[in-house]
C-alpha atoms as a PDB file:
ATOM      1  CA  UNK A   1     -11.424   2.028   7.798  1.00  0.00           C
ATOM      2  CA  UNK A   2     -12.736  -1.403   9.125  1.00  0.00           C
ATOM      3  CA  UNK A   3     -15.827  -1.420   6.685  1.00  0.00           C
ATOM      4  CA  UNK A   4     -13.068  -0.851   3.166  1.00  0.00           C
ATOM      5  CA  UNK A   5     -10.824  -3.549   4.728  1.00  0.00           C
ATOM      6  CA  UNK A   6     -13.643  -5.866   4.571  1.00  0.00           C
ATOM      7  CA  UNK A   7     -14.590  -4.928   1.181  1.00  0.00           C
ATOM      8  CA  UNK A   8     -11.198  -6.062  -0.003  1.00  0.00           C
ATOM      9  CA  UNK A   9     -11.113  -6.722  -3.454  1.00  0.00           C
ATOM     10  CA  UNK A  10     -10.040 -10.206  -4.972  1.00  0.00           C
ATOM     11  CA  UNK A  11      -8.496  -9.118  -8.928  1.00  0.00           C
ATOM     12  CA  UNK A  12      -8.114 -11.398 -11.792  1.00  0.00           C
ATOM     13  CA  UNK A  13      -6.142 -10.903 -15.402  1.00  0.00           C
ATOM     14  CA  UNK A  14      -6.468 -14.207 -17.459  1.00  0.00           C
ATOM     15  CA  UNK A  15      -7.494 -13.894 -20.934  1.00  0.00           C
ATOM     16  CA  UNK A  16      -8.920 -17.803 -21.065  1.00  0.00           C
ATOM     17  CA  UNK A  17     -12.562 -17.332 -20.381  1.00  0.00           C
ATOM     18  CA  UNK A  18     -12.973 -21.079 -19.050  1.00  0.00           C
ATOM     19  CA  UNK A  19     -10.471 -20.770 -16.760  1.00  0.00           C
ATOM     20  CA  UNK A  20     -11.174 -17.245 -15.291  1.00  0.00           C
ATOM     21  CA  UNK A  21     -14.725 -18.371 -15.187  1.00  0.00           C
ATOM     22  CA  UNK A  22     -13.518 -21.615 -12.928  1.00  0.00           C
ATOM     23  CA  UNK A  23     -11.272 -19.416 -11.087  1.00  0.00           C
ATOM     24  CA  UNK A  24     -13.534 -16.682 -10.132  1.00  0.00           C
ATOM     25  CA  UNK A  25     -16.124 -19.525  -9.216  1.00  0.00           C
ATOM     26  CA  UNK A  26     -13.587 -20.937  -6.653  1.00  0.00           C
ATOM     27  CA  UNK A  27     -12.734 -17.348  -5.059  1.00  0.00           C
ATOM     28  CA  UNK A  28     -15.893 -17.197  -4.421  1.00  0.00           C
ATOM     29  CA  UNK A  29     -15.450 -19.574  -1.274  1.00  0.00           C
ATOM     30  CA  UNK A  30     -12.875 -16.627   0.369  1.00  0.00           C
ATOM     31  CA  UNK A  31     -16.829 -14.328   0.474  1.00  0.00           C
ATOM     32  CA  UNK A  32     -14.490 -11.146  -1.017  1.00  0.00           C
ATOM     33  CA  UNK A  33     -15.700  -9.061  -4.050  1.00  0.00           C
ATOM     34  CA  UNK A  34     -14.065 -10.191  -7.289  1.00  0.00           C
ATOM     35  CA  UNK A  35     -13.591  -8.622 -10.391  1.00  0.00           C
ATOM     36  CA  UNK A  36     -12.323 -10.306 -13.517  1.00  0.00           C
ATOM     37  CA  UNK A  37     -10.705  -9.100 -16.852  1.00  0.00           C
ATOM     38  CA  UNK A  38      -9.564 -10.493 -20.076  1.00  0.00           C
ATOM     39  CA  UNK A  39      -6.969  -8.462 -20.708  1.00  0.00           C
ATOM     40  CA  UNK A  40      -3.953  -5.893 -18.830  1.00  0.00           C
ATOM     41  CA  UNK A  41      -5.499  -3.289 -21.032  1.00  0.00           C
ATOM     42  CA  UNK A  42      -8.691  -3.600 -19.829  1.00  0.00           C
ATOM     43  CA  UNK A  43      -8.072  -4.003 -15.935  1.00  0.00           C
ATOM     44  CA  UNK A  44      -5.448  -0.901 -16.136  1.00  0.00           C
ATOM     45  CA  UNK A  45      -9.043   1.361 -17.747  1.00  0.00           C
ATOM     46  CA  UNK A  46     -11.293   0.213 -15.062  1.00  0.00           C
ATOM     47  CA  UNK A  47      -8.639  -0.028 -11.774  1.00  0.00           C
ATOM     48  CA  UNK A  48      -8.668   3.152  -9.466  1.00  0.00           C
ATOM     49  CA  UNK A  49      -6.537   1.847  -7.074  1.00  0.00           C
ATOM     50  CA  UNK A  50      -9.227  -0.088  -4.037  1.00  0.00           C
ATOM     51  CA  UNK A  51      -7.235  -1.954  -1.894  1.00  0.00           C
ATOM     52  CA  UNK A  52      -7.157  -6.327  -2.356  1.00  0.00           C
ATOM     53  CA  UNK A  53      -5.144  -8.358  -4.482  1.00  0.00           C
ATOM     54  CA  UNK A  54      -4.255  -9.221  -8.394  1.00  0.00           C
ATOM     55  CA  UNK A  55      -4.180 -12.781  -9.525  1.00  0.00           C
ATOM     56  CA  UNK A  56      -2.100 -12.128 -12.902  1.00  0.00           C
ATOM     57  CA  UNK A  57      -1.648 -14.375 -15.826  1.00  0.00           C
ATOM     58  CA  UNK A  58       1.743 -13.539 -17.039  1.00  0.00           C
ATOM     59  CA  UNK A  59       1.439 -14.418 -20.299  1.00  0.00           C
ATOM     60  CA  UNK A  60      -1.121 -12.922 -22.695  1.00  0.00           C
ATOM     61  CA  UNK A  61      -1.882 -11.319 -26.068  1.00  0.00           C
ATOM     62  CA  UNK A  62      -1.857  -7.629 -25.783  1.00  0.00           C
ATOM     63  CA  UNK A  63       0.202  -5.977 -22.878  1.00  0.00           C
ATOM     64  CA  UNK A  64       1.843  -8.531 -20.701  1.00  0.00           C
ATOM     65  CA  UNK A  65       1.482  -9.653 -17.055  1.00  0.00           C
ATOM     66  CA  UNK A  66       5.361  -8.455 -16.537  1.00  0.00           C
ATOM     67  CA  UNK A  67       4.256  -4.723 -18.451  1.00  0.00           C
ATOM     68  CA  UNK A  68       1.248  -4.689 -16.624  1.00  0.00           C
ATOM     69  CA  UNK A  69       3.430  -5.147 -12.924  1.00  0.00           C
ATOM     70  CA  UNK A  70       5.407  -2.881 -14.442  1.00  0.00           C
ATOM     71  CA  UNK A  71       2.621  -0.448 -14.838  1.00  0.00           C
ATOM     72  CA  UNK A  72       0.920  -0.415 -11.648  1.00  0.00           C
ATOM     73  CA  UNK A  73       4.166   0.341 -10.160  1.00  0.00           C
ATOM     74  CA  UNK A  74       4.736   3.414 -12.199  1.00  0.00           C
ATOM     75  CA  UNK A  75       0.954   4.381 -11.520  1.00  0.00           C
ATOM     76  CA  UNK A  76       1.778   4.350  -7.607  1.00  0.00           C
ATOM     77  CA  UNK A  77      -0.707   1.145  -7.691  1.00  0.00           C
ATOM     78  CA  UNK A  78       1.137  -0.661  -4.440  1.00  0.00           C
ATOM     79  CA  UNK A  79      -1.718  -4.296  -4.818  1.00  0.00           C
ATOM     80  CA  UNK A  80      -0.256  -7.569  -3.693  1.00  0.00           C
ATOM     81  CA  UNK A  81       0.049  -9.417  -6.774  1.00  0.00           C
ATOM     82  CA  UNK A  82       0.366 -12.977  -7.236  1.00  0.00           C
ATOM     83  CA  UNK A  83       1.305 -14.818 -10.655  1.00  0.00           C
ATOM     84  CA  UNK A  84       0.047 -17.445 -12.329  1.00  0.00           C
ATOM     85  CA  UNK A  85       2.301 -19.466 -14.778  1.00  0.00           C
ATOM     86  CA  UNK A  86       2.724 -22.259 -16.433  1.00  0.00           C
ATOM     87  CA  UNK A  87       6.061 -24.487 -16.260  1.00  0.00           C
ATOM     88  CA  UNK A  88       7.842 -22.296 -19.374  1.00  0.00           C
ATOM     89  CA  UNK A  89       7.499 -19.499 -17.595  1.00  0.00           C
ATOM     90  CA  UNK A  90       8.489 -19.447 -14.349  1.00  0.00           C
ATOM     91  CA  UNK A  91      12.033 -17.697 -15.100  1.00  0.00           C
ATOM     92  CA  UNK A  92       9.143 -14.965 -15.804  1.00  0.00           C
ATOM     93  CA  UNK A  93       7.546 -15.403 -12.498  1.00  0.00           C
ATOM     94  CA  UNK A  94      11.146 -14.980 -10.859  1.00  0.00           C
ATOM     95  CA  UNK A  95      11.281 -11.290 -12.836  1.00  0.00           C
ATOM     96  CA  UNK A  96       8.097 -10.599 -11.406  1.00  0.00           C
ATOM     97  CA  UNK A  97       9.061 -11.496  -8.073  1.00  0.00           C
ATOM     98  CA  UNK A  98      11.998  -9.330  -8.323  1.00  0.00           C
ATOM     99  CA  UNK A  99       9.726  -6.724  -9.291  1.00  0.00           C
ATOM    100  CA  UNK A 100       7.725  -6.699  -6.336  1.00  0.00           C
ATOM    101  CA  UNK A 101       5.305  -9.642  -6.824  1.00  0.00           C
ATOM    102  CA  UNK A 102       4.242 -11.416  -3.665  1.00  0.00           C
ATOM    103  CA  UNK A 103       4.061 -15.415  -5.031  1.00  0.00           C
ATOM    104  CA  UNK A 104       3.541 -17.275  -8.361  1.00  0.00           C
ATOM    105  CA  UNK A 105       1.566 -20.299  -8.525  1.00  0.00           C
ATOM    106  CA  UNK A 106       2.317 -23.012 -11.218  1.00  0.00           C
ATOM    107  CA  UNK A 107      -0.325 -24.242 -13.474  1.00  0.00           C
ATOM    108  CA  UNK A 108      -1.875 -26.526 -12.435  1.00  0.00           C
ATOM    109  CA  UNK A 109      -2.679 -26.241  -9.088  1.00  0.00           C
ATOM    110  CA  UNK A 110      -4.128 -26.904  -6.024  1.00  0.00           C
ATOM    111  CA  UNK A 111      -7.682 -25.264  -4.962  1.00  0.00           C
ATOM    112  CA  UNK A 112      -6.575 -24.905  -1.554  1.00  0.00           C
ATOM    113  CA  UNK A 113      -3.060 -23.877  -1.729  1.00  0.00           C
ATOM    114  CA  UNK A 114      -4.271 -21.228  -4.548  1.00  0.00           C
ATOM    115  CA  UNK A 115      -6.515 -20.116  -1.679  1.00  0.00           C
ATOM    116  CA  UNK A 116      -4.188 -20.143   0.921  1.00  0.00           C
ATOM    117  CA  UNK A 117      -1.700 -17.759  -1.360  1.00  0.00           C
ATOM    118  CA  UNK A 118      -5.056 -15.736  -1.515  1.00  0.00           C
ATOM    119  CA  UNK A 119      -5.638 -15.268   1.686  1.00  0.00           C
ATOM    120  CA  UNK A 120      -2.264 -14.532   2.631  1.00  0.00           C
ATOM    121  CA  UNK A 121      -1.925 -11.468  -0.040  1.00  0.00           C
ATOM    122  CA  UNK A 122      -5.207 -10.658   1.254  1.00  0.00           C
ATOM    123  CA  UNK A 123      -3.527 -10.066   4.536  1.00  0.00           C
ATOM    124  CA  UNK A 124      -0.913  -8.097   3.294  1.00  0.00           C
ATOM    125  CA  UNK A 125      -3.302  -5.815   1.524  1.00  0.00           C
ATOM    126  CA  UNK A 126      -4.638  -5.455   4.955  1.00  0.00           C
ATOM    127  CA  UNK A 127      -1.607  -4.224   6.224  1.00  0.00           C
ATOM    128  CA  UNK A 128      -0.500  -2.244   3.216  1.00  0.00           C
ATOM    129  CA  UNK A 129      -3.892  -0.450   3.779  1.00  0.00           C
ATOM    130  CA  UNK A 130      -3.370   0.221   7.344  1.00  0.00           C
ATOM    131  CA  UNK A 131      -0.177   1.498   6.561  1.00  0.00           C
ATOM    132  CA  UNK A 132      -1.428   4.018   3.771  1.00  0.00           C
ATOM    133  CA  UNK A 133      -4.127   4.985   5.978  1.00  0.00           C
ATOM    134  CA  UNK A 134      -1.638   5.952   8.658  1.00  0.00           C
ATOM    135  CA  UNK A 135       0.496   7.799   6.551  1.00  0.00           C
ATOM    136  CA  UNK A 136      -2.533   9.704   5.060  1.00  0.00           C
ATOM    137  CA  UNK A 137      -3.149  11.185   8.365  1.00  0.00           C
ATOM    138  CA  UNK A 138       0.173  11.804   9.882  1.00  0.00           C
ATOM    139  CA  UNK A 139       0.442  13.978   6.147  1.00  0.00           C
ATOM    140  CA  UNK A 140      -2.903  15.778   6.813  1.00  0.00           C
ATOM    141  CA  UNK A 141      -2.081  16.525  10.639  1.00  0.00           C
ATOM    142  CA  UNK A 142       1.262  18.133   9.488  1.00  0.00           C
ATOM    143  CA  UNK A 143      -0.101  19.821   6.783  1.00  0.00           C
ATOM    144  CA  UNK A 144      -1.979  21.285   9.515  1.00  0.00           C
ATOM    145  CA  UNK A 145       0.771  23.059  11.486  1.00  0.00           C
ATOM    146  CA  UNK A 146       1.699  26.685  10.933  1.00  0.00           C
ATOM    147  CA  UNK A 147       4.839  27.441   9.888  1.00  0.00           C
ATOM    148  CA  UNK A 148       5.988  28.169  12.997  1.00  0.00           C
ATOM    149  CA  UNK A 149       4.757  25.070  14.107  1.00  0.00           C
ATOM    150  CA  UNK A 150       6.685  23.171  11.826  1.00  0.00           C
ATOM    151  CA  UNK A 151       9.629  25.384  12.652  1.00  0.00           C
ATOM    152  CA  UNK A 152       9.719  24.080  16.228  1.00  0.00           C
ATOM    153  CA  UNK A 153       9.216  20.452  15.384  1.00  0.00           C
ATOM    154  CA  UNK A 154      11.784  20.029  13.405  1.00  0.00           C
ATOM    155  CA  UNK A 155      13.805  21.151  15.990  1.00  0.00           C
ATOM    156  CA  UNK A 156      12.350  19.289  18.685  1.00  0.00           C
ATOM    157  CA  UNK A 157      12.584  16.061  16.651  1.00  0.00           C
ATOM    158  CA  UNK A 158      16.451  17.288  16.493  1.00  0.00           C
ATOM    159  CA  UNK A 159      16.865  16.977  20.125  1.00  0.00           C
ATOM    160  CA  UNK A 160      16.725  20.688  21.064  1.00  0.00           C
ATOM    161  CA  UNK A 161      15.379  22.062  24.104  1.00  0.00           C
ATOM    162  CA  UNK A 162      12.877  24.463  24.466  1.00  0.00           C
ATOM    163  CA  UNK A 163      15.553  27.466  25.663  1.00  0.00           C
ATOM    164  CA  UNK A 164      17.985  26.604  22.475  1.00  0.00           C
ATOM    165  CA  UNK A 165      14.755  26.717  20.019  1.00  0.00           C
ATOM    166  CA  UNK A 166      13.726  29.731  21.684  1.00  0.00           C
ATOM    167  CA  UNK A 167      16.990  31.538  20.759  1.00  0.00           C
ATOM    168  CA  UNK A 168      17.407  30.335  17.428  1.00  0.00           C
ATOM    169  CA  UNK A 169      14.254  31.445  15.938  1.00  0.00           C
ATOM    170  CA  UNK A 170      14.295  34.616  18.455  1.00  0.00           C
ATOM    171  CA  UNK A 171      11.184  34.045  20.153  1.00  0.00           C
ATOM    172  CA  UNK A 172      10.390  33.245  23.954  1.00  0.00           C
ATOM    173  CA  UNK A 173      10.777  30.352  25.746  1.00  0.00           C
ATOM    174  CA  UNK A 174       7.197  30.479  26.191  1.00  0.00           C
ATOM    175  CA  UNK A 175       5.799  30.463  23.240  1.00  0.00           C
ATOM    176  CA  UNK A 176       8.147  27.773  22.586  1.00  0.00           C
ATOM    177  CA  UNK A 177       6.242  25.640  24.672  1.00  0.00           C
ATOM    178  CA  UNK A 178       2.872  26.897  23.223  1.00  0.00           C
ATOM    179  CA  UNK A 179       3.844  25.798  19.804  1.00  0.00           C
ATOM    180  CA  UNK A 180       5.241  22.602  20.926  1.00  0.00           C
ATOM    181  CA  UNK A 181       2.305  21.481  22.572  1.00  0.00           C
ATOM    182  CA  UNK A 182      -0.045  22.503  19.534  1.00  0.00           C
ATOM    183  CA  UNK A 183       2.323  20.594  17.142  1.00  0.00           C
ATOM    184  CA  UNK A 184       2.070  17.387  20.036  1.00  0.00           C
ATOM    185  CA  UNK A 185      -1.830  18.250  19.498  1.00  0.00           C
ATOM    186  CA  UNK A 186      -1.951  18.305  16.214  1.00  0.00           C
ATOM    187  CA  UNK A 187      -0.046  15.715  15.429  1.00  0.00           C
ATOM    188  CA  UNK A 188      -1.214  13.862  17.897  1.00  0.00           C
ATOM    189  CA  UNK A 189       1.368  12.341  19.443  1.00  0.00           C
ATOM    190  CA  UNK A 190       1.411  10.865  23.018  1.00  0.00           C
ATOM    191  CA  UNK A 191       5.558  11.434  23.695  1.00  0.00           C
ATOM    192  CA  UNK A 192       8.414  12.708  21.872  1.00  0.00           C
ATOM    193  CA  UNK A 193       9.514   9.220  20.485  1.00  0.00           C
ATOM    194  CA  UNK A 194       5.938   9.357  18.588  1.00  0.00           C
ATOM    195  CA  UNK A 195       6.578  12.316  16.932  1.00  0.00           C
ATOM    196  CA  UNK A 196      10.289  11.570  15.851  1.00  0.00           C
ATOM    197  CA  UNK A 197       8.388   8.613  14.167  1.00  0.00           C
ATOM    198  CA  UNK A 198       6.757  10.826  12.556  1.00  0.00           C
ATOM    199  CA  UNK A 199       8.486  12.971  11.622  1.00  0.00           C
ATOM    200  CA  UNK A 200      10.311   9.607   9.845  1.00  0.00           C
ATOM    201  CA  UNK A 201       7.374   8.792   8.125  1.00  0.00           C
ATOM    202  CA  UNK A 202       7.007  12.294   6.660  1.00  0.00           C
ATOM    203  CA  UNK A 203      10.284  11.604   5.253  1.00  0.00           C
ATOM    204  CA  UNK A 204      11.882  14.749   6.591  1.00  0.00           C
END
């Protein structure tokens, strides 16, 4: 997980060659991959969802920095995007915001506070990451239980003891506990509060 974290990617949309070229020659200082693209069209084609963030021109020939937000988001694309604007569009930059974006920055602007909005989606990526690669396994590891199993943790995420489960799905007290301490196993949970947050993230 550590090693794709560091690989974070840095993303650029801006269909002016010079200044993507100047841009992408300034990233470089933040020692993160960067890709650049003239166009939405051609960043949605080549984008497979790694984990970093988008520096998006919001206005450009073709499909739109707004229609390309809008895009990613109904891809399931969850990137930390930040837009670039100049002063005639920054009622456009709100509607991104609104939309999810995480900062606009104002053409022109300053090297360092560009990189300091940079580094501070790059962070959030981080965290987003962590957060998908959480979820991921707390999915596979209940995907993992029996039926059974995941007959007796809902129940034990409902408060129930192991004598009340027993009776309502007819089974012994017992093998209550077996299952309940194969679902703590495979879930891997430490304590009972652990596993009610899990059971919250699985959105039961």
């Amino acid at each position: 997980m550590q090693s794709q974290m560091d690989a974070l990617t840095i993303f650029l949309v801006d269909d002016d060659d010079d200044f993507r070229d100047s841009l992408s020659w300034l990233l470089e200082s933040t020692n993160h991959p960067i890709r650049a693209f003239d166009s939405g069209e051609q960043f949605l084609e080549r984008y497979r969802g790694e984990p970093g963030c988008l520096l998006l021109d919001i206005r450009m020939p073709g499909i739109s920095g707004l229609a390309l937000q809008q895009e990613l988001i109904k891809r399931g694309h969850r990137l930390p995007i930040i837009v670039i604007t100049g002063h005639g569009d920054i009622p456009m930059a709100v509607t991104a915001i609104k939309n999810g974006a995480v900062d606009f920055i104002e053409k022109p602007f300053d090297d360092q506070v560009l990189l300091n909005h940079v580094e501070k989606a790059l962070g959030l990526a981080r965290d987003w990451f962590t957060q998908q690669q959480a979820q991921q396994q707390v999915n596979q590891n209940w995907n993992s239980l029996s039926k059974r199993e995941k007959q007796v943790m809902e129940l034990v995420v409902a408060g129930h003891p192991n004598k009340a489960i027993a009776e309502k799905l007819e089974i012994s007290p017992k093998t209550v506990e077996v299952h309940r301490a194969r679902v703590m196993s495979k879930m891997r949970a430490d304590s009972l509060p652990e596993l009610v947050k899990q059971w919250q993230q699985l959105g039961r």
